[in-house]
N, C-alpha and C. Protein backbone atom coordinates (compact mmCIF):
# COMPACT_ATOMS: atom_id res chain seq x y z
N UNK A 1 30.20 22.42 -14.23
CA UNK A 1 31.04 21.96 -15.30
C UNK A 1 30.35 20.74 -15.92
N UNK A 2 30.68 20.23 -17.04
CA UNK A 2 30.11 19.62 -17.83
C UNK A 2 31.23 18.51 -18.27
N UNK A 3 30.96 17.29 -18.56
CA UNK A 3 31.59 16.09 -18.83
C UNK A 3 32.57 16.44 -20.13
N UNK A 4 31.73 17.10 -21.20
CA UNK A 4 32.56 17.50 -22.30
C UNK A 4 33.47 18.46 -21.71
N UNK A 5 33.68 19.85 -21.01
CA UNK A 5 34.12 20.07 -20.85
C UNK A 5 35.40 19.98 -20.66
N UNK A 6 35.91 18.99 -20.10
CA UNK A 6 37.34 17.94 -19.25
C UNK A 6 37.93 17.13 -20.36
N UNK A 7 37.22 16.69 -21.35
CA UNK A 7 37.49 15.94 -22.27
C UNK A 7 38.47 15.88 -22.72
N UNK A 8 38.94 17.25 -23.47
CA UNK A 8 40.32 17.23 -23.77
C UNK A 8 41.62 17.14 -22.63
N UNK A 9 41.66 17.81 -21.28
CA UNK A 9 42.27 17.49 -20.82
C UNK A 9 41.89 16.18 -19.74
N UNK A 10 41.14 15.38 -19.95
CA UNK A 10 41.25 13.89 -19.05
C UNK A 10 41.96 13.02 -20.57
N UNK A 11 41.53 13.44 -21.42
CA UNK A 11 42.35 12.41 -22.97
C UNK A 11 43.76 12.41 -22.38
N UNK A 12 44.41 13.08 -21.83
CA UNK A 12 45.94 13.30 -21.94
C UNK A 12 46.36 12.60 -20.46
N UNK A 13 45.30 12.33 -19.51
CA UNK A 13 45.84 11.29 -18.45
C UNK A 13 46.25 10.02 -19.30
N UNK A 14 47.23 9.67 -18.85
CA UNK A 14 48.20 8.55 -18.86
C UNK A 14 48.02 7.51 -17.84
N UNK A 15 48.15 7.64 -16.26
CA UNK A 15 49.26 6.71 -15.58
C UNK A 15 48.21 7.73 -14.58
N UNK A 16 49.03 7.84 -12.89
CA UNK A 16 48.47 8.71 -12.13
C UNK A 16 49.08 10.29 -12.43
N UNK A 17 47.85 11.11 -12.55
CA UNK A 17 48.23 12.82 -12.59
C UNK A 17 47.54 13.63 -11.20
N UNK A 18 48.62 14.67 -11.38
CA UNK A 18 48.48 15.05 -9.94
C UNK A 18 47.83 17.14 -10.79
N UNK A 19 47.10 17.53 -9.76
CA UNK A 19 45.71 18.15 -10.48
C UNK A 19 45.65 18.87 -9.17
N UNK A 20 45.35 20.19 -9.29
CA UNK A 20 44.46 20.89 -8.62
C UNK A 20 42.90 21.22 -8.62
N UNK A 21 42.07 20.82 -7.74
CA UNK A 21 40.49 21.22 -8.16
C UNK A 21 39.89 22.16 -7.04
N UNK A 22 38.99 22.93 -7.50
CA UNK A 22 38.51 23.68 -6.49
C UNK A 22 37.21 22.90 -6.83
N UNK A 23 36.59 22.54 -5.57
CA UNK A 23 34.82 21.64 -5.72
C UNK A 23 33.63 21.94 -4.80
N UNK A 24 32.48 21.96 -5.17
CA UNK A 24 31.75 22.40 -3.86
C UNK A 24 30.80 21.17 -4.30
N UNK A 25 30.45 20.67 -2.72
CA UNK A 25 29.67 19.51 -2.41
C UNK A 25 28.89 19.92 -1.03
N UNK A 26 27.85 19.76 -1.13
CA UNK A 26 26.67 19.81 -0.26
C UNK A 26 26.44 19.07 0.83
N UNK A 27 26.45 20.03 2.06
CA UNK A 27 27.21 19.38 3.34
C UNK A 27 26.07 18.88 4.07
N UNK A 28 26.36 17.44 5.18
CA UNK A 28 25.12 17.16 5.71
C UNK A 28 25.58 17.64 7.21
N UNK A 29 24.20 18.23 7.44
CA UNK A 29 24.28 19.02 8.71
C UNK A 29 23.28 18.06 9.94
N UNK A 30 23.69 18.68 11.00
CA UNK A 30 23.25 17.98 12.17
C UNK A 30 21.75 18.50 12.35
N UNK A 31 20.79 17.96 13.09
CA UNK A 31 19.75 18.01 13.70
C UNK A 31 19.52 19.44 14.01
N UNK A 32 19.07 20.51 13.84
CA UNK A 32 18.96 21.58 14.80
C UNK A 32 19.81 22.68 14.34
N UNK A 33 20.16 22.03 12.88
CA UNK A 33 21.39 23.41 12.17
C UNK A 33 20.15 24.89 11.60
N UNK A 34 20.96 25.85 12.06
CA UNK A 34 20.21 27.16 11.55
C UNK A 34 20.45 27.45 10.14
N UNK A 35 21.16 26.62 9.80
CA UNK A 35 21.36 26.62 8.25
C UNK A 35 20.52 25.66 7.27
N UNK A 36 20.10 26.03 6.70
CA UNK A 36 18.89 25.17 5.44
C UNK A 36 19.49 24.44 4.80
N UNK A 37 20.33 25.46 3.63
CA UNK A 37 21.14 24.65 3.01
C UNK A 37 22.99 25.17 2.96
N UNK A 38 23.47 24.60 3.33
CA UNK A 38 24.84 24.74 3.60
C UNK A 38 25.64 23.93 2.30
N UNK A 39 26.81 24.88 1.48
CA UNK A 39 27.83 24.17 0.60
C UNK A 39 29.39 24.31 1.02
N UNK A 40 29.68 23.37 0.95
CA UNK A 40 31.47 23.26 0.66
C UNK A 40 32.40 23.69 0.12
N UNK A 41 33.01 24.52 -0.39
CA UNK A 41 33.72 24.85 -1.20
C UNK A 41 34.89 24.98 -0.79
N UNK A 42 35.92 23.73 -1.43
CA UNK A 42 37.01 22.98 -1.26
C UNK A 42 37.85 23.18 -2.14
N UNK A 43 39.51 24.00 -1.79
CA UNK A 43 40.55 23.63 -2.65
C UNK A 43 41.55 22.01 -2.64
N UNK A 44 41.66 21.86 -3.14
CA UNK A 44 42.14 20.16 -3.17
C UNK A 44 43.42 19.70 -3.96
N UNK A 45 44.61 19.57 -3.59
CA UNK A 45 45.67 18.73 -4.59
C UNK A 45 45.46 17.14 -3.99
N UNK A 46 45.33 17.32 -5.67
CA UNK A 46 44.88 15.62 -6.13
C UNK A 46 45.50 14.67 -7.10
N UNK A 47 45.77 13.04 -7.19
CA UNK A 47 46.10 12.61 -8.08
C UNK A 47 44.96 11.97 -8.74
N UNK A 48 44.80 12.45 -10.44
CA UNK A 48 43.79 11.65 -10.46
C UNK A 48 44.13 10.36 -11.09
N UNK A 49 43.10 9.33 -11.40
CA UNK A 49 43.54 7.83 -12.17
C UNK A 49 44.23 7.44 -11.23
N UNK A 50 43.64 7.18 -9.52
CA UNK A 50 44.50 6.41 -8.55
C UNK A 50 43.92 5.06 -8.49
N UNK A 51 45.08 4.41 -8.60
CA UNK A 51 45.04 3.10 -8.24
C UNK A 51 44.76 2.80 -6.41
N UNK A 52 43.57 2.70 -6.04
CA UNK A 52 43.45 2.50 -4.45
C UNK A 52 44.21 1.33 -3.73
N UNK A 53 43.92 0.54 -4.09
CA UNK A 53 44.24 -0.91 -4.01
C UNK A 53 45.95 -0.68 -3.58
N UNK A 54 46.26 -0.24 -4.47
CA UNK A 54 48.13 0.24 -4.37
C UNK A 54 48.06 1.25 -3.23
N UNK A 55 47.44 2.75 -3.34
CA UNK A 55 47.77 3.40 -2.17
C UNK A 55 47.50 2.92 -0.78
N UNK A 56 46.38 1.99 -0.37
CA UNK A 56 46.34 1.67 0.87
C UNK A 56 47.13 0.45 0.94
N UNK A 57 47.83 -0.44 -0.05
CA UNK A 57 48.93 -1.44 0.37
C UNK A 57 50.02 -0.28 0.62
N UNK A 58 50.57 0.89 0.50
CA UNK A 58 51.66 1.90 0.70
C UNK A 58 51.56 2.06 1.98
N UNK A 59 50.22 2.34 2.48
CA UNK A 59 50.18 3.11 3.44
C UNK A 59 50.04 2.11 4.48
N UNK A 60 49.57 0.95 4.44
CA UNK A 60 49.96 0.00 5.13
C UNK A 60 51.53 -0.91 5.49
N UNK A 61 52.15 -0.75 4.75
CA UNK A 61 53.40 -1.16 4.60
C UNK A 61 54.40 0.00 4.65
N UNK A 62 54.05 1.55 5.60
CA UNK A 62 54.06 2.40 6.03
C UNK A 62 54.46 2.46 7.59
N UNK A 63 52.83 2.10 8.07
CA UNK A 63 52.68 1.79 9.05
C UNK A 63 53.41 0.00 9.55
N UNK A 64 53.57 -0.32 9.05
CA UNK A 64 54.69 -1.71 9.13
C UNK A 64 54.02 -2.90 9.35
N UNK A 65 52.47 -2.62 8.62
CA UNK A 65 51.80 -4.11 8.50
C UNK A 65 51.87 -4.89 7.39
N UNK A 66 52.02 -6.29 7.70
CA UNK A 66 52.34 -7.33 6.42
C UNK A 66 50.72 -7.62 6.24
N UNK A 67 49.97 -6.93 6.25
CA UNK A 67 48.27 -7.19 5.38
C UNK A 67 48.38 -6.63 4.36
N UNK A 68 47.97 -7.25 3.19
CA UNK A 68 47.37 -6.82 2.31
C UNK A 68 46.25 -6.32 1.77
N UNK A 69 45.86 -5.48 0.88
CA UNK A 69 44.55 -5.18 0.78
C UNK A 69 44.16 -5.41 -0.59
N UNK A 70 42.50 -5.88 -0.51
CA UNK A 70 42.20 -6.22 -1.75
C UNK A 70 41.13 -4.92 -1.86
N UNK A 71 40.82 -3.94 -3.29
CA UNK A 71 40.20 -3.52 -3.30
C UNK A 71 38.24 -3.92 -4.00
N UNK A 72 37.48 -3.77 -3.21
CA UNK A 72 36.09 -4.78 -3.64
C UNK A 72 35.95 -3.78 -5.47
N UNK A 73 34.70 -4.66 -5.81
CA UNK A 73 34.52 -3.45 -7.31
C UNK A 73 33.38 -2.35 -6.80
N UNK A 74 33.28 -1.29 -7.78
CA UNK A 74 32.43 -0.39 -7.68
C UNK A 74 31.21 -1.11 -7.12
N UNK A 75 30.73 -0.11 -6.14
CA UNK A 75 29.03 -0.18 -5.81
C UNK A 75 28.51 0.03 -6.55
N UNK A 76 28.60 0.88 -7.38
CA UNK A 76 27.74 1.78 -8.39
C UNK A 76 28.41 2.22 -9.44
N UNK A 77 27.70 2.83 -10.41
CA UNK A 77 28.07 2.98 -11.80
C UNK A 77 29.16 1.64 -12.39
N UNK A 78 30.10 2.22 -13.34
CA UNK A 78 30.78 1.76 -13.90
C UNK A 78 31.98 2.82 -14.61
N UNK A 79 33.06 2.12 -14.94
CA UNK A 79 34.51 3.59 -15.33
C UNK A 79 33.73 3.38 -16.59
N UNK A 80 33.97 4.68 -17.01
CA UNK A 80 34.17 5.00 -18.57
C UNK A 80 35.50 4.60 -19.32
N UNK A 81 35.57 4.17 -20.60
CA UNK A 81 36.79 3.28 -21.33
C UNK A 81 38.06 2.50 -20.56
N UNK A 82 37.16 1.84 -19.65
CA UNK A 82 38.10 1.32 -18.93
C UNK A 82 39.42 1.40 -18.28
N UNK A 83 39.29 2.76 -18.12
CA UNK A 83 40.08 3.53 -17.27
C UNK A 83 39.61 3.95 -15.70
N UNK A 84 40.14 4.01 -14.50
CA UNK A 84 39.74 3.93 -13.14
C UNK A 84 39.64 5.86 -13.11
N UNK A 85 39.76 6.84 -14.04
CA UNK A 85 39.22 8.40 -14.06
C UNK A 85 37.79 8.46 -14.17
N UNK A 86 37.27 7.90 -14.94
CA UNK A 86 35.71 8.59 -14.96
C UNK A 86 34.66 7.43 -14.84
N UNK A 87 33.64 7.74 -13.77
CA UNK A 87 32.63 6.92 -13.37
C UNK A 87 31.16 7.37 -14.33
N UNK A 88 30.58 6.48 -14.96
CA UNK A 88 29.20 6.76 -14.81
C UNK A 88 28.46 5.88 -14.43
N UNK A 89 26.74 7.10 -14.20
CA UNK A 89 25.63 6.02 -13.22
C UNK A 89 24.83 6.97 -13.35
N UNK A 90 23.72 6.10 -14.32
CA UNK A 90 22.36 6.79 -14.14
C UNK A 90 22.30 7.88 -14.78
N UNK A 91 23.60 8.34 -16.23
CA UNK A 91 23.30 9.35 -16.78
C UNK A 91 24.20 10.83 -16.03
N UNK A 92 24.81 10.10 -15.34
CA UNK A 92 25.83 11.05 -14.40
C UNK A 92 27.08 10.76 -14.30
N UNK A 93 28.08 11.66 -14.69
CA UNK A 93 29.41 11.48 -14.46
C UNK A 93 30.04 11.72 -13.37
N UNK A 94 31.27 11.19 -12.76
CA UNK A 94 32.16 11.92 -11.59
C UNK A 94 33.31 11.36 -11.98
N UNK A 95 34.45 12.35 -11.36
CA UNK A 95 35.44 12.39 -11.59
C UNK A 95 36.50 11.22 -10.65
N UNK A 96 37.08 10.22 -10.33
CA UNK A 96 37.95 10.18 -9.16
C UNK A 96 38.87 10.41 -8.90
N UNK A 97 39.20 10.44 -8.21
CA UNK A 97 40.52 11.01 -7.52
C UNK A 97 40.98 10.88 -6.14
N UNK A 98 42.31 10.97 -5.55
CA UNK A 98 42.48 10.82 -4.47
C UNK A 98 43.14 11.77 -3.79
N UNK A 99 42.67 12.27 -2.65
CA UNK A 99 43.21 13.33 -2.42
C UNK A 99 43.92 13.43 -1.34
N UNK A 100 45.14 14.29 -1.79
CA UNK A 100 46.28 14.16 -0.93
C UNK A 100 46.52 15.06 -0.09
N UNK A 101 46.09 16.59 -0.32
CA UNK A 101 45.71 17.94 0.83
C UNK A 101 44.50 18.66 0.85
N UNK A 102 44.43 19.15 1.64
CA UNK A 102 43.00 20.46 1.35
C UNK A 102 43.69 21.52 1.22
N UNK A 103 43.69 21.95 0.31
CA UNK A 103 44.29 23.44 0.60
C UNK A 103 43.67 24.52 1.39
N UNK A 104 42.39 24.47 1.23
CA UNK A 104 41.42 25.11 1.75
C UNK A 104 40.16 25.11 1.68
N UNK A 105 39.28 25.73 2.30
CA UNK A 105 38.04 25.55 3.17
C UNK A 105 37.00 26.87 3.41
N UNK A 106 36.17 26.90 2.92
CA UNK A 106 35.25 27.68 3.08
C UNK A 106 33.59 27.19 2.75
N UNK A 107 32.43 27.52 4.23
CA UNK A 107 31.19 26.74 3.84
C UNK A 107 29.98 28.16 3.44
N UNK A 108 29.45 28.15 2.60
CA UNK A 108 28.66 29.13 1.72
C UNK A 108 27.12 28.80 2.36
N UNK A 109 26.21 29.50 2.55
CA UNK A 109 24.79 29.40 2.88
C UNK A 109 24.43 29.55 1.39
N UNK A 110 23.81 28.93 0.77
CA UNK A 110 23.14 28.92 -0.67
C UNK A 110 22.00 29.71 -0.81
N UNK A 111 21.09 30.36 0.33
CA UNK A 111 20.01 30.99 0.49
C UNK A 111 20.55 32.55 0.73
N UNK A 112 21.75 32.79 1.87
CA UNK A 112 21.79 34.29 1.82
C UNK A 112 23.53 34.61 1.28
N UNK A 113 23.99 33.67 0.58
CA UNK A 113 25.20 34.02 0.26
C UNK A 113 26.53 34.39 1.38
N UNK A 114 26.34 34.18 2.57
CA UNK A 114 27.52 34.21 3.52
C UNK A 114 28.35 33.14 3.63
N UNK A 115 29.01 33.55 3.78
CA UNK A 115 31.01 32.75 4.05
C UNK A 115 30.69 32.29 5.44
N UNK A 116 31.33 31.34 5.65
CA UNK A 116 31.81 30.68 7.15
C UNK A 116 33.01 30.13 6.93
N UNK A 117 34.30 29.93 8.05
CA UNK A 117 35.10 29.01 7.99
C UNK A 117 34.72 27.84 9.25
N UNK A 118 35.27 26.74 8.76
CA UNK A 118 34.96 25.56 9.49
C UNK A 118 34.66 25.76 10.94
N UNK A 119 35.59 26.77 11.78
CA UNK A 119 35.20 27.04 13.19
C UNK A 119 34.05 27.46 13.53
N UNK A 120 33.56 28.28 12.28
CA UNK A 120 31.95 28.94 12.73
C UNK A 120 31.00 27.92 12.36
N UNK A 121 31.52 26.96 12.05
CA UNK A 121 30.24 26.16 11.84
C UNK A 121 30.08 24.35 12.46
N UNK A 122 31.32 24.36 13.18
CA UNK A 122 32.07 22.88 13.25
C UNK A 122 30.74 22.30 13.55
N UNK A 123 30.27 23.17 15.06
CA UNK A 123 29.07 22.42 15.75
C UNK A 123 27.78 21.64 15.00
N UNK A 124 28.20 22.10 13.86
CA UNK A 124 27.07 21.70 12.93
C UNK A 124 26.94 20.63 11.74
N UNK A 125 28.33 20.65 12.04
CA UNK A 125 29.10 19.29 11.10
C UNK A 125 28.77 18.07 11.95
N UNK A 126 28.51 17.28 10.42
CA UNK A 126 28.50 15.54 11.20
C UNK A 126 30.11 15.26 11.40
N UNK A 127 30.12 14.57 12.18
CA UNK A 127 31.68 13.93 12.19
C UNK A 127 32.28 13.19 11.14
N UNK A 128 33.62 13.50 10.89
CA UNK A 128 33.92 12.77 9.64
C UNK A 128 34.92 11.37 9.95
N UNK A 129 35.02 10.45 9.37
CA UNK A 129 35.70 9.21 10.02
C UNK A 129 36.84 9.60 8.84
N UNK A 130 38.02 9.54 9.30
CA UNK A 130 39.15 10.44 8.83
C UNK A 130 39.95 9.02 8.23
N UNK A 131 40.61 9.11 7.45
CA UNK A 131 41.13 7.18 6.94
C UNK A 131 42.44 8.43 6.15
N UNK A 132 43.74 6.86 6.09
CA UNK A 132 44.67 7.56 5.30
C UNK A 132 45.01 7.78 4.32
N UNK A 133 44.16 7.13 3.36
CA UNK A 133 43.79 7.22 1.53
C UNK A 133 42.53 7.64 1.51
N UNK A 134 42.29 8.75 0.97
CA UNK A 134 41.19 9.40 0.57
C UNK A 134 40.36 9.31 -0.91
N UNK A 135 39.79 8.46 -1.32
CA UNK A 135 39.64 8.24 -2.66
C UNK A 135 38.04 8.82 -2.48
N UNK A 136 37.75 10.23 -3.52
CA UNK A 136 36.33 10.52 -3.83
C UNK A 136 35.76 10.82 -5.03
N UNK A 137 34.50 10.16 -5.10
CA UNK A 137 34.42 10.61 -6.36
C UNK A 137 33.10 11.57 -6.56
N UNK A 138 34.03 12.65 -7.39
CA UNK A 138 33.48 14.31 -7.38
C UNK A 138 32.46 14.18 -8.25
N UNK A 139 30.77 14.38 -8.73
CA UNK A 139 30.11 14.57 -9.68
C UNK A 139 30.64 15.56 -10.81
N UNK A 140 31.13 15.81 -11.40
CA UNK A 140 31.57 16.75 -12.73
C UNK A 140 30.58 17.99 -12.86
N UNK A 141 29.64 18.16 -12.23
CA UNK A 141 28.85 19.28 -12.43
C UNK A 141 29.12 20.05 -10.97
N UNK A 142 29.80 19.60 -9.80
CA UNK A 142 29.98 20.23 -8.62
C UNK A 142 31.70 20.56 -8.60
N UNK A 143 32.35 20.11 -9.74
CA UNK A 143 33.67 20.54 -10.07
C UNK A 143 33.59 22.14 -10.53
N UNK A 144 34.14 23.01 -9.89
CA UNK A 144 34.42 24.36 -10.70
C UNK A 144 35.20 24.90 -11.25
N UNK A 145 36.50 24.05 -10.99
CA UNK A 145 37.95 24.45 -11.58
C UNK A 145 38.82 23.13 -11.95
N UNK A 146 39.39 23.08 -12.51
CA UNK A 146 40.26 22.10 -12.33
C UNK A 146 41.73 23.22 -12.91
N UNK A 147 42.48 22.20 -12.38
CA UNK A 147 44.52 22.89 -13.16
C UNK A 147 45.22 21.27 -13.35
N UNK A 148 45.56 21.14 -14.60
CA UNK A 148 46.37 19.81 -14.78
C UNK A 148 47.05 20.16 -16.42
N UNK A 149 48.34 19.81 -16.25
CA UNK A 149 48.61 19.93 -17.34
C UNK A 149 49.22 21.44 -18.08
N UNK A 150 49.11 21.85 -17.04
CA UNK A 150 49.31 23.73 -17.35
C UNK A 150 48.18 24.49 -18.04
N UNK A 151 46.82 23.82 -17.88
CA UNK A 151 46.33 23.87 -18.27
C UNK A 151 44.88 24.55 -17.25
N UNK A 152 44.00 24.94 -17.28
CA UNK A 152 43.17 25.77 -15.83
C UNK A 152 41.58 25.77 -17.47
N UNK A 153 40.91 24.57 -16.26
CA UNK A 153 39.38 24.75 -16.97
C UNK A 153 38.50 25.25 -15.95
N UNK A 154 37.86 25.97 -15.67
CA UNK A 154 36.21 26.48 -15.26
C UNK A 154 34.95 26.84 -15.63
């Protein structure tokens, strides 16, 4: 997918919107994987234009701690029109968002085209450090679907 692509429907974010994306991102594998190159392909409900800073003070004041959290600024790139939806860097866009389920899960071999689900391949996964606000930001060319708005781009 392509940055223009989204255009018309990221114009119509407001505030936080909540979005379905299907995304594939390129998985890092362990030492000794029989797989070359291994992809992701992730269903996801998401809000996008999240304020982080706010969701992990929620989720802290959840869990029943009086800490606050400050969020640091971007490492990298910079938002586009000063809105916290679209990052660029280096001539590259991504999307953010925070994501609130997986819907689902399936990992693709890019060389012979076979399916795996996560069990057939766990052993081969790096470990993931699991946190309770998930904020990522998707490159726009590894997006394949999006749904927001009643609206379905691919």
């Amino acid at each position: 997918m392509h940055i223009t692509d989204l255009n018309g429907l990221l114009k119509q974010v407001r505030g936080t919107t909540f979005a379905q994306i299907k995304a594939k991102t390129k998985v890092s594998l362990i030492k000794g994987s029989p797989f070359k190159e291994l992809n992701k392909v992730a269903w996801l409900n998401v809000c996008l234009n999240p304020i982080y800073e706010n969701s992990v003070n929620k989720a802290l004041a959840k869990q029943g701690s009086k800490e606050k959290f400050k969020a640091a600024p971007l490492p990298w790139g910079s938002f586009v029109d000063n809105k916290r939806l679209i990052i660029e860097n280096k001539g590259k866009y991504y999307l953010r968002m925070q994501i609130n389920k997986v819907s689902g899960v399936v990992y693709v071999d890019s060389l012979t085209g076979n399916i795996y689900s996560e069990s057939e391949i766990k052993q081969w996964l790096r470990p993931r450090k699991e946190t309770q606000v998930t904020v990522r930001n998707f490159s726009v060319e590894n997006i394949l679907e999006i749904k927001a708005f009643k609206q379905k781009i691919s």
